[in-house]
N, C-alpha and C. Protein backbone atom coordinates (compact mmCIF):
# COMPACT_ATOMS: atom_id res chain seq x y z
N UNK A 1 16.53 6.70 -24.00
CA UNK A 1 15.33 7.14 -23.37
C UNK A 1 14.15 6.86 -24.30
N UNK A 2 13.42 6.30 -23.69
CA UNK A 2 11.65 5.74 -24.58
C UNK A 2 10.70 6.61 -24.39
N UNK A 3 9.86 7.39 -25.22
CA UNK A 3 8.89 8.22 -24.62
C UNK A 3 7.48 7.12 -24.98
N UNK A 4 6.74 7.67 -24.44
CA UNK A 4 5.65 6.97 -24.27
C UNK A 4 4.26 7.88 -24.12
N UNK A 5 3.79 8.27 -24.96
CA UNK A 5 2.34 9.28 -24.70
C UNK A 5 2.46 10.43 -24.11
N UNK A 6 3.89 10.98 -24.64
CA UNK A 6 4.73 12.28 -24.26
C UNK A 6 5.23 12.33 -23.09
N UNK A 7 5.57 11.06 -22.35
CA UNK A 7 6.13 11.05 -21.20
C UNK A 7 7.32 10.19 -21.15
N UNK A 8 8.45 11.05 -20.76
CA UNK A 8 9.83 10.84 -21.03
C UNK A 8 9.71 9.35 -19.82
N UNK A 9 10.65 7.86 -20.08
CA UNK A 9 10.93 7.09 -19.43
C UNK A 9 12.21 7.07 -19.41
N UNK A 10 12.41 7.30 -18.35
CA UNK A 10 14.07 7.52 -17.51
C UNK A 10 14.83 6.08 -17.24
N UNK A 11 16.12 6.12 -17.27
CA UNK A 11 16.91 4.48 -16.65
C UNK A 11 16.47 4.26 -15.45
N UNK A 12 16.64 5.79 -14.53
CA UNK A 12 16.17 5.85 -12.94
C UNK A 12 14.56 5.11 -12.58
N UNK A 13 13.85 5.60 -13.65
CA UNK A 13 12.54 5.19 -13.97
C UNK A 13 12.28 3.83 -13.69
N UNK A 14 12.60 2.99 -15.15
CA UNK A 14 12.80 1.93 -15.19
C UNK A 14 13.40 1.30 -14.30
N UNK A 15 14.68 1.57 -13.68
CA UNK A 15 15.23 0.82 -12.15
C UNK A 15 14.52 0.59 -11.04
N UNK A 16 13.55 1.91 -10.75
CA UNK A 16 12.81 1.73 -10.17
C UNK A 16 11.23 1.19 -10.02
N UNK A 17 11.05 0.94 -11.37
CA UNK A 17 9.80 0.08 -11.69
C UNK A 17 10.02 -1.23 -11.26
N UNK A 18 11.78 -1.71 -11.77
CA UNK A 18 12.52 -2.74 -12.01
C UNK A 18 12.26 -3.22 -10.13
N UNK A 19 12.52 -2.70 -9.17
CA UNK A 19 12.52 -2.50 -8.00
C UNK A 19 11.07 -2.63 -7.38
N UNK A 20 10.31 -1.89 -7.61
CA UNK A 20 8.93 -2.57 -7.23
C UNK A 20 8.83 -3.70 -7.16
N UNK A 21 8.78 -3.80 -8.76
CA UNK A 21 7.68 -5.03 -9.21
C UNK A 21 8.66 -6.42 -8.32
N UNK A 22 10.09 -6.55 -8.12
CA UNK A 22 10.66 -7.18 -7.25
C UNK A 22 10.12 -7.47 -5.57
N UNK A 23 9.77 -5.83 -5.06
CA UNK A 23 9.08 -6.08 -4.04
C UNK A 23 7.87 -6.29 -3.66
N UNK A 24 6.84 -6.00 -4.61
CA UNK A 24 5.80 -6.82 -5.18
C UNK A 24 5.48 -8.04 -5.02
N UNK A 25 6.91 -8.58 -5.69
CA UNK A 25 6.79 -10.39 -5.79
C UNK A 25 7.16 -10.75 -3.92
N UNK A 26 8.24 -10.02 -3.15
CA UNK A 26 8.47 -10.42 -2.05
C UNK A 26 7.44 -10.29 -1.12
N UNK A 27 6.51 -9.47 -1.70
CA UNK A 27 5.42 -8.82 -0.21
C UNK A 27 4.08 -9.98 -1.11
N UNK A 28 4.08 -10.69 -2.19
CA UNK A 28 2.81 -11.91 -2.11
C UNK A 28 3.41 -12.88 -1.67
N UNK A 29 5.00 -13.18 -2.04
CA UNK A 29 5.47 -14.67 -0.95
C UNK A 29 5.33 -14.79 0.32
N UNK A 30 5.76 -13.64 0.89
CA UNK A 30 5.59 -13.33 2.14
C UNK A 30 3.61 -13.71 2.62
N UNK A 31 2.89 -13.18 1.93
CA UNK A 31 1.45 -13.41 1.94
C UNK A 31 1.07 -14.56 2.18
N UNK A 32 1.76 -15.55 0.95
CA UNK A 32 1.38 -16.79 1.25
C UNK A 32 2.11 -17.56 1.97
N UNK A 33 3.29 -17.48 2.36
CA UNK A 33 4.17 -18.03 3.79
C UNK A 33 3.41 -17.66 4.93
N UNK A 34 2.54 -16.51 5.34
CA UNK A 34 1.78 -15.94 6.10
C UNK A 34 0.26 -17.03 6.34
N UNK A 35 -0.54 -17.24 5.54
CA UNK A 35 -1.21 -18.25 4.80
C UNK A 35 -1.39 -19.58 5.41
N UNK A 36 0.20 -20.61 4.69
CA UNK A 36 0.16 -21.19 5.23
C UNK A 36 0.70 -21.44 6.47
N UNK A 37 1.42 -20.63 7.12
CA UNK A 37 1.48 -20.61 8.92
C UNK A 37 -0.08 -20.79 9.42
N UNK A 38 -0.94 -19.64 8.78
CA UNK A 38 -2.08 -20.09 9.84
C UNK A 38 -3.08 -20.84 9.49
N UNK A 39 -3.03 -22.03 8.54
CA UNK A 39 -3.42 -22.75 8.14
C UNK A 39 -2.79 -23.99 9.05
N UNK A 40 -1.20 -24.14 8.91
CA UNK A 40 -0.34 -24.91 10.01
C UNK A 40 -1.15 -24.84 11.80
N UNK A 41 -1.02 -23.91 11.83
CA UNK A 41 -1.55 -23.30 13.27
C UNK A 41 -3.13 -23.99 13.70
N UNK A 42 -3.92 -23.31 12.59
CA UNK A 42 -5.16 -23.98 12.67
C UNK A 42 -5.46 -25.36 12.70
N UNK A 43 -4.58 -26.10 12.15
CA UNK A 43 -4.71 -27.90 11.75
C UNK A 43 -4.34 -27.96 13.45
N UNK A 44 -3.01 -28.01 14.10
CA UNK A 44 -2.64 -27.44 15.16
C UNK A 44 -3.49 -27.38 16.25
N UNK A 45 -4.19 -26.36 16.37
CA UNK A 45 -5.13 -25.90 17.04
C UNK A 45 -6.42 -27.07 17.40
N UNK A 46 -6.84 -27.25 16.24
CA UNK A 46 -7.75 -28.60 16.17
C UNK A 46 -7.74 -29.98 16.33
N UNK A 47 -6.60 -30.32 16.35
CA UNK A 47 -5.96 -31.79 16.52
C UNK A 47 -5.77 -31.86 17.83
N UNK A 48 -4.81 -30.63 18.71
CA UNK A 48 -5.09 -30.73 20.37
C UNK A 48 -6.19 -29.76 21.18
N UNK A 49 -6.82 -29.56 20.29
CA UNK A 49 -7.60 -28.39 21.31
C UNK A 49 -7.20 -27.19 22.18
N UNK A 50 -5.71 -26.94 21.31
CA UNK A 50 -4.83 -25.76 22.08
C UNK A 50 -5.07 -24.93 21.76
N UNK A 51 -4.90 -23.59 21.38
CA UNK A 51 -4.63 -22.56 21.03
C UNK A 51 -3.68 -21.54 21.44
N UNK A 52 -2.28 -21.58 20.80
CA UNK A 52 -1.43 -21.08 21.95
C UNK A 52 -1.16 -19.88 20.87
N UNK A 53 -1.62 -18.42 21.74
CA UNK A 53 -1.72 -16.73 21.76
C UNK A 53 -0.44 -16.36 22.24
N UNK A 54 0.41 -17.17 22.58
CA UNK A 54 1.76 -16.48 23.65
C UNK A 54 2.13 -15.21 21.98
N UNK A 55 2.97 -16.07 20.78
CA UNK A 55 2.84 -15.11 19.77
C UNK A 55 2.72 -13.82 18.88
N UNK A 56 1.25 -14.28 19.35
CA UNK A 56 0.46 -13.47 18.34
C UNK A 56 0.39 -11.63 18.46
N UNK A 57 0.86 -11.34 19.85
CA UNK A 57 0.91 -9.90 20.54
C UNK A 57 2.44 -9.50 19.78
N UNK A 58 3.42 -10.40 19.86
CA UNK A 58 4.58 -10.14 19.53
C UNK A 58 4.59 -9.89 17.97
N UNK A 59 3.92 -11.34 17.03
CA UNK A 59 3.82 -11.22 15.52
C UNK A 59 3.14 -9.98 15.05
N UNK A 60 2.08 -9.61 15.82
CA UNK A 60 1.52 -8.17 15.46
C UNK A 60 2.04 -7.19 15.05
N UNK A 61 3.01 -6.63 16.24
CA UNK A 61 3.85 -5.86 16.64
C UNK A 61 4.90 -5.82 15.32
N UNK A 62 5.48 -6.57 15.04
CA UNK A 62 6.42 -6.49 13.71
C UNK A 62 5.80 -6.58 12.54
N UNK A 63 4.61 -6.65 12.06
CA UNK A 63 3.96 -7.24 11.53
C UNK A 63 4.09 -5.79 10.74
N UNK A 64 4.59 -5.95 8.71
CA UNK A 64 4.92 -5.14 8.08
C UNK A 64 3.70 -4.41 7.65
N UNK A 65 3.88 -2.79 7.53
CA UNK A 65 2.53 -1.74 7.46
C UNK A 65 2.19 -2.01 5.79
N UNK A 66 3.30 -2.85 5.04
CA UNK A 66 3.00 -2.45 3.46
C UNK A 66 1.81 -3.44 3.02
N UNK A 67 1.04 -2.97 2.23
CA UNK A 67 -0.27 -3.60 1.67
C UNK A 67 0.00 -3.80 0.05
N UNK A 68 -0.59 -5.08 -0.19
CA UNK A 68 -0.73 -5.90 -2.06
C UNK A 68 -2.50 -5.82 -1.87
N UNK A 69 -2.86 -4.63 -2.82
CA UNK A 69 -4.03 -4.90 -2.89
C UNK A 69 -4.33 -5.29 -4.51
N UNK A 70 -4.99 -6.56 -4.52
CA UNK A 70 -5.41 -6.49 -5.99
C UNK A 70 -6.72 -6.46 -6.20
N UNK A 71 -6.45 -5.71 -6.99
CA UNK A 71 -8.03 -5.13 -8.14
C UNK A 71 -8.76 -6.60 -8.28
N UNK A 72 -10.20 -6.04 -8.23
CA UNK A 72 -11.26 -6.76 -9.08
C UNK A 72 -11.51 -6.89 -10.29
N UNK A 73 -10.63 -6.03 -10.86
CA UNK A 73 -10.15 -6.31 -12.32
C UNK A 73 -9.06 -5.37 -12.61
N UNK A 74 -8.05 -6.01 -13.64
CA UNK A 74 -7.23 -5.08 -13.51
C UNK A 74 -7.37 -3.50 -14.37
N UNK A 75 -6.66 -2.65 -14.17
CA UNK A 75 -6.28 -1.37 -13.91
C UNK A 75 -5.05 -1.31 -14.78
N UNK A 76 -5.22 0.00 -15.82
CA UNK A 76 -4.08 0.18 -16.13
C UNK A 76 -3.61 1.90 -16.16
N UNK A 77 -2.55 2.18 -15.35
CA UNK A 77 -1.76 3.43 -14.75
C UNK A 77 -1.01 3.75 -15.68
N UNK A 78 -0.74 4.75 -16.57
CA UNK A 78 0.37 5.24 -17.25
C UNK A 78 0.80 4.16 -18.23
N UNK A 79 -0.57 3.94 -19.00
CA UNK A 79 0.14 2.66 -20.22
C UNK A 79 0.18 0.88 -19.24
N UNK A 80 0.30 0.80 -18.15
CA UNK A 80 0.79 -0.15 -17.53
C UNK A 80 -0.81 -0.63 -17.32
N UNK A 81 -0.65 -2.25 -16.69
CA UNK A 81 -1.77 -2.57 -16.19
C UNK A 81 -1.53 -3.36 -15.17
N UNK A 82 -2.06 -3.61 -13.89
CA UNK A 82 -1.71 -3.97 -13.12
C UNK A 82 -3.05 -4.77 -12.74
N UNK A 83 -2.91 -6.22 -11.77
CA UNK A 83 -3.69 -6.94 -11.48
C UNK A 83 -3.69 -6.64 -9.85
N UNK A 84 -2.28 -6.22 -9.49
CA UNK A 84 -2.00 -6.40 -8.20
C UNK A 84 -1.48 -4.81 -7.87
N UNK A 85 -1.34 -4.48 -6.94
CA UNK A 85 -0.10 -2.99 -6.64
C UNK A 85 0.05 -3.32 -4.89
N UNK A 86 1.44 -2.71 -4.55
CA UNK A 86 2.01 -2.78 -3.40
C UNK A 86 2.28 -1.52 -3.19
N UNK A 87 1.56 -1.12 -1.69
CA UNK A 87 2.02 0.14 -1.27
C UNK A 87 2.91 -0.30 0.46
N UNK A 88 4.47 0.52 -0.05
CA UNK A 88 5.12 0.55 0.52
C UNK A 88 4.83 1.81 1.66
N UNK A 89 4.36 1.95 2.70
CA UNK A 89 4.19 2.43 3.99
C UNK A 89 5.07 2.76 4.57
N UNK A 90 5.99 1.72 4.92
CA UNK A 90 7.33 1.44 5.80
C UNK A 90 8.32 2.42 5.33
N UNK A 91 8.20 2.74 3.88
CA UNK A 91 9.16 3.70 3.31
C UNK A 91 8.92 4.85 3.21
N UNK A 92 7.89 5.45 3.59
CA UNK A 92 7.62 6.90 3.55
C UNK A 92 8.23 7.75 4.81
N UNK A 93 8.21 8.57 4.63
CA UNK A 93 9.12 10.00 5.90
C UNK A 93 8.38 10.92 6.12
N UNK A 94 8.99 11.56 6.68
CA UNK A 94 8.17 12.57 6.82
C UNK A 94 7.98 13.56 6.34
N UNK A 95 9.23 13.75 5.29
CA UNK A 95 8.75 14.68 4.01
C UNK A 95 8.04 14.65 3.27
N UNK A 96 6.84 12.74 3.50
CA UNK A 96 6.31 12.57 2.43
C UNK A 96 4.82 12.92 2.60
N UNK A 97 4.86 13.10 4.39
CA UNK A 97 3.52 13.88 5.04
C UNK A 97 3.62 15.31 4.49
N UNK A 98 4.52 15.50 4.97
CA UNK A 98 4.64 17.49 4.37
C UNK A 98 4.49 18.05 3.21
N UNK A 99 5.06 16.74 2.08
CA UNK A 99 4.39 16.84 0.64
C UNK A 99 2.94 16.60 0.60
N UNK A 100 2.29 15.42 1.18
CA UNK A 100 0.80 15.72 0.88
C UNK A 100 0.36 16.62 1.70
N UNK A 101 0.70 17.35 2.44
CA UNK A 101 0.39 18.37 3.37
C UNK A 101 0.17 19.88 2.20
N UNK A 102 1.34 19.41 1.70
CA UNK A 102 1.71 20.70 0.47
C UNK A 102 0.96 20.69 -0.45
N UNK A 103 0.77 19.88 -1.34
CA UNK A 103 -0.22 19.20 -2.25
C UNK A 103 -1.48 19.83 -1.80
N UNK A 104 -1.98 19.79 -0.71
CA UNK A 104 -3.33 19.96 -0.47
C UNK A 104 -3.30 21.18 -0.40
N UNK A 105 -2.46 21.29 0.12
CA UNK A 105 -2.42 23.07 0.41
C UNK A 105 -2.70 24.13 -1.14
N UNK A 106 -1.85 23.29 -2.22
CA UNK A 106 -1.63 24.33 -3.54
C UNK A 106 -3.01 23.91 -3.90
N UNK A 107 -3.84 22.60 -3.73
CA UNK A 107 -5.47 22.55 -4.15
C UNK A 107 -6.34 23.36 -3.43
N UNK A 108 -5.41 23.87 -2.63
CA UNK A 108 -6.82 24.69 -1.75
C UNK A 108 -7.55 23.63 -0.60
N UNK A 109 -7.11 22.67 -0.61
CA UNK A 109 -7.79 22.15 0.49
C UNK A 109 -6.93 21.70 1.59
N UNK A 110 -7.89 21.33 2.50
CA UNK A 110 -6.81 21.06 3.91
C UNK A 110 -7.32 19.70 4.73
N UNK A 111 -6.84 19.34 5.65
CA UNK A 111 -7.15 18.08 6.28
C UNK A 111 -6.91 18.42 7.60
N UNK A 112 -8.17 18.39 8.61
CA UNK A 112 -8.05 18.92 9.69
C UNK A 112 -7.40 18.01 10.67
N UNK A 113 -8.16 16.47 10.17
CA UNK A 113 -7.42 15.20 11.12
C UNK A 113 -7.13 14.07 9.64
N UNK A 114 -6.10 14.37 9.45
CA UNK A 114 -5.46 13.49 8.19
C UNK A 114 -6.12 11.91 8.70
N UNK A 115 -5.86 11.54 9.81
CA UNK A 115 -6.84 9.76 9.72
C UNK A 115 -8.02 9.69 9.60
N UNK A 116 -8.64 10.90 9.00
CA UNK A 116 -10.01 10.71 9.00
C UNK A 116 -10.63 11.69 7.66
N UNK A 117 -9.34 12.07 6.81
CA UNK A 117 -9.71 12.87 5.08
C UNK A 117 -8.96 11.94 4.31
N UNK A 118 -10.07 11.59 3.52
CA UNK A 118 -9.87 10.82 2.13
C UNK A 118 -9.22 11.33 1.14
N UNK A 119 -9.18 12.71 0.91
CA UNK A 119 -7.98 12.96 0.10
C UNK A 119 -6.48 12.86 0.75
N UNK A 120 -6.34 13.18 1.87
CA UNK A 120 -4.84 13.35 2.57
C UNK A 120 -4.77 11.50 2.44
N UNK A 121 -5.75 10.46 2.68
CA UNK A 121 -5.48 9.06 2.79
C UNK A 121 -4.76 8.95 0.65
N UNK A 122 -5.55 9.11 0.62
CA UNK A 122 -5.45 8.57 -1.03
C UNK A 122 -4.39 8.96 -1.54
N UNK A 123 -3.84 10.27 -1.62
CA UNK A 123 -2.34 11.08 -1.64
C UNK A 123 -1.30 10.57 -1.27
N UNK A 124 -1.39 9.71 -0.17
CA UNK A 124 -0.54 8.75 0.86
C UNK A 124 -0.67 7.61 0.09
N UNK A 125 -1.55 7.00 -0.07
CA UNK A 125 -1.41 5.71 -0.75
C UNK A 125 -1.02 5.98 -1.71
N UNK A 126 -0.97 7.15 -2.42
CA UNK A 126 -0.38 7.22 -3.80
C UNK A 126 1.37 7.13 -4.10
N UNK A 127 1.62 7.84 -2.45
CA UNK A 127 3.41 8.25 -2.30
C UNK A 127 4.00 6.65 -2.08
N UNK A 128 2.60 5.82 -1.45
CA UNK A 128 3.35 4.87 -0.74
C UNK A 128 3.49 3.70 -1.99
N UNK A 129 2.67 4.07 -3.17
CA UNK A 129 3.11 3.02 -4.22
C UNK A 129 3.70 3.85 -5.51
N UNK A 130 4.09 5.03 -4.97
CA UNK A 130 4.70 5.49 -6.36
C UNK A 130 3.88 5.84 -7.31
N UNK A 131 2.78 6.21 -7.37
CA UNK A 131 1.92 6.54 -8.57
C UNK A 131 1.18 8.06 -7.82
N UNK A 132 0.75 8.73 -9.34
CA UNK A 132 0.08 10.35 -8.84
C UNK A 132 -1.14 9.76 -8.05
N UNK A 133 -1.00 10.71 -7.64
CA UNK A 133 -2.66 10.79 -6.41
C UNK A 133 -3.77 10.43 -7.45
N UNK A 134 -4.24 11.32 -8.29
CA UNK A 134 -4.99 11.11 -9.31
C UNK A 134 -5.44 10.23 -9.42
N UNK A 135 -3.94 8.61 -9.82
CA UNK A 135 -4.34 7.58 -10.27
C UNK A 135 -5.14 7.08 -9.21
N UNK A 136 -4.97 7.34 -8.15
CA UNK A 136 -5.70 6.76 -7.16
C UNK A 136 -7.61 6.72 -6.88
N UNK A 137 -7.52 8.34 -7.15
CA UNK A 137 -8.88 8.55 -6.88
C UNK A 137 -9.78 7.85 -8.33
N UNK A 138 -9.02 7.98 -9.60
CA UNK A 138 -9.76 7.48 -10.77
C UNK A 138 -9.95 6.11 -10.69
N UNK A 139 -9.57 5.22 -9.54
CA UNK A 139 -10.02 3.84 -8.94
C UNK A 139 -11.19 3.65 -8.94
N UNK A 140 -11.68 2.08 -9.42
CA UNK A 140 -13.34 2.00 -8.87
C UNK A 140 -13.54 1.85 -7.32
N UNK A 141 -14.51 2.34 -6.95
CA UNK A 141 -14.81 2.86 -5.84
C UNK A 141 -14.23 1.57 -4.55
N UNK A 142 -14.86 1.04 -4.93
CA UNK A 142 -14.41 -0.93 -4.14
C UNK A 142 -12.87 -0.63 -3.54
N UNK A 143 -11.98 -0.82 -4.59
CA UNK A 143 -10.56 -0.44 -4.66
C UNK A 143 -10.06 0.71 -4.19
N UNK A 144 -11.17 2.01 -4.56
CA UNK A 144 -10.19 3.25 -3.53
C UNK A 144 -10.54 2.96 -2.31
N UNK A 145 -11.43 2.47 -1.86
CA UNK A 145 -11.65 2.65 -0.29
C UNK A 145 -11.22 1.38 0.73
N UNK A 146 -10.70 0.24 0.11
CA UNK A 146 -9.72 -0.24 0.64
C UNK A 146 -8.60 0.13 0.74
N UNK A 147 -7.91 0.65 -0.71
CA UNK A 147 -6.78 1.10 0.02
C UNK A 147 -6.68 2.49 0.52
N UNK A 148 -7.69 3.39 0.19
CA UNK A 148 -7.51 4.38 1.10
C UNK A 148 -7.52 4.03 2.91
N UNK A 149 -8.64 3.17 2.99
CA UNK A 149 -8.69 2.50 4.75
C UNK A 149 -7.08 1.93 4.88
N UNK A 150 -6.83 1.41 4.10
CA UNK A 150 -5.17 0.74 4.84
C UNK A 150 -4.26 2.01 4.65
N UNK A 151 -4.53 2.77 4.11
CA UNK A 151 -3.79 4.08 4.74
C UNK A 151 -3.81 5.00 5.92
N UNK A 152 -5.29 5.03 5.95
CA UNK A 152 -5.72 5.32 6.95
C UNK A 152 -5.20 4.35 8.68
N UNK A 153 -5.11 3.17 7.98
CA UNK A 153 -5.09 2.22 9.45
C UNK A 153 -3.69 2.75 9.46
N UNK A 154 -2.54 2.70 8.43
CA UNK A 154 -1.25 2.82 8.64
C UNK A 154 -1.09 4.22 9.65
N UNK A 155 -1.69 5.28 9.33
CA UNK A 155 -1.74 6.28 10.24
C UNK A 155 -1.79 6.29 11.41
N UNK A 156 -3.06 5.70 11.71
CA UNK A 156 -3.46 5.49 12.87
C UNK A 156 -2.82 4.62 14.11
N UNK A 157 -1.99 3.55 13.43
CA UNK A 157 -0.89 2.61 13.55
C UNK A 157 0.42 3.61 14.30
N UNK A 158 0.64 4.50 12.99
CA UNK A 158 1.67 5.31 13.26
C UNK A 158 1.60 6.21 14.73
N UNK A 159 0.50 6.26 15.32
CA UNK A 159 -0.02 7.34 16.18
C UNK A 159 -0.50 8.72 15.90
N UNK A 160 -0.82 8.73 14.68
CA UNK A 160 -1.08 10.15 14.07
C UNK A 160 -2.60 10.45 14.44
């Protein structure tokens, strides 16, 4: 076990850092396979004057809730620094609403319509990449409010 600025680093820890930063790398390939499809599409599009939408209702529809937002400069979380971070969406439950539900609750505050409070968003983006809420809000402003909005959209997505 490694401590680090009095904070114990676990194997579980590390496995799971180990695990991110893996899905990390899968959710920017995926980005740029994404990319160049509609780059393909567009050449496509312009060469016959088609535009074929049959698709695009369907690609939506599956279309994964997790977000790679990278900083305008990087950021560094708990010793770490990051250029990029991935918040996993798709993996949260609903214990993980009831925890920021809870959370807010022991601050004393509350969220009357969670798709529309910036702390209940930011708390969420925090569960959904694994880092304290905190780190979130100590973001420059640019950066919290994108990814607080793609939390927010994920909500709203969700039907909440």
């Amino acid at each position: 076990m490694e401590k680090v600025e009095n904070i114990e680093v676990t194997e579980e820890m590390k496995q799971e850092e180990a695990e991110m930063l893996g899905e990390e790398i899968e959710g920017q390939q995926e980005e740029e396979t994404r990319k160049q499809e509609e780059a393909r599409e567009l050449a496509e599009a312009q060469r016959t004057g088609v535009v074929d939408m049959s698709d695009k209702k369907a690609e939506k529809e599956k279309k994964s809730p997790n977000y790679t937002h990278t900083f305008k400069t990087p950021v560094t979380i708990l010793g770490q620094q990051y250029k990029t971070m991935t918040f996993y969406f798709d993996k949260l439950t609903g214990e993980d609403i009831e925890a920021v539900e809870q959370e807010m609750q022991d601050m004393g505050k509350y969220a009357l319509s969670p798709e529309i409070s910036s702390i209940f968003q930011s708390m969420l983006a925090a569960r959904a990449a694994r880092v304290g809420s905190d780190e979130i809000r100590r973001l420059p402003v640019a950066d919290y409010m994108k990814i607080k909005n793609k939390a927010r959209d994920f909500l709203t997505g969700m039907g909440y």
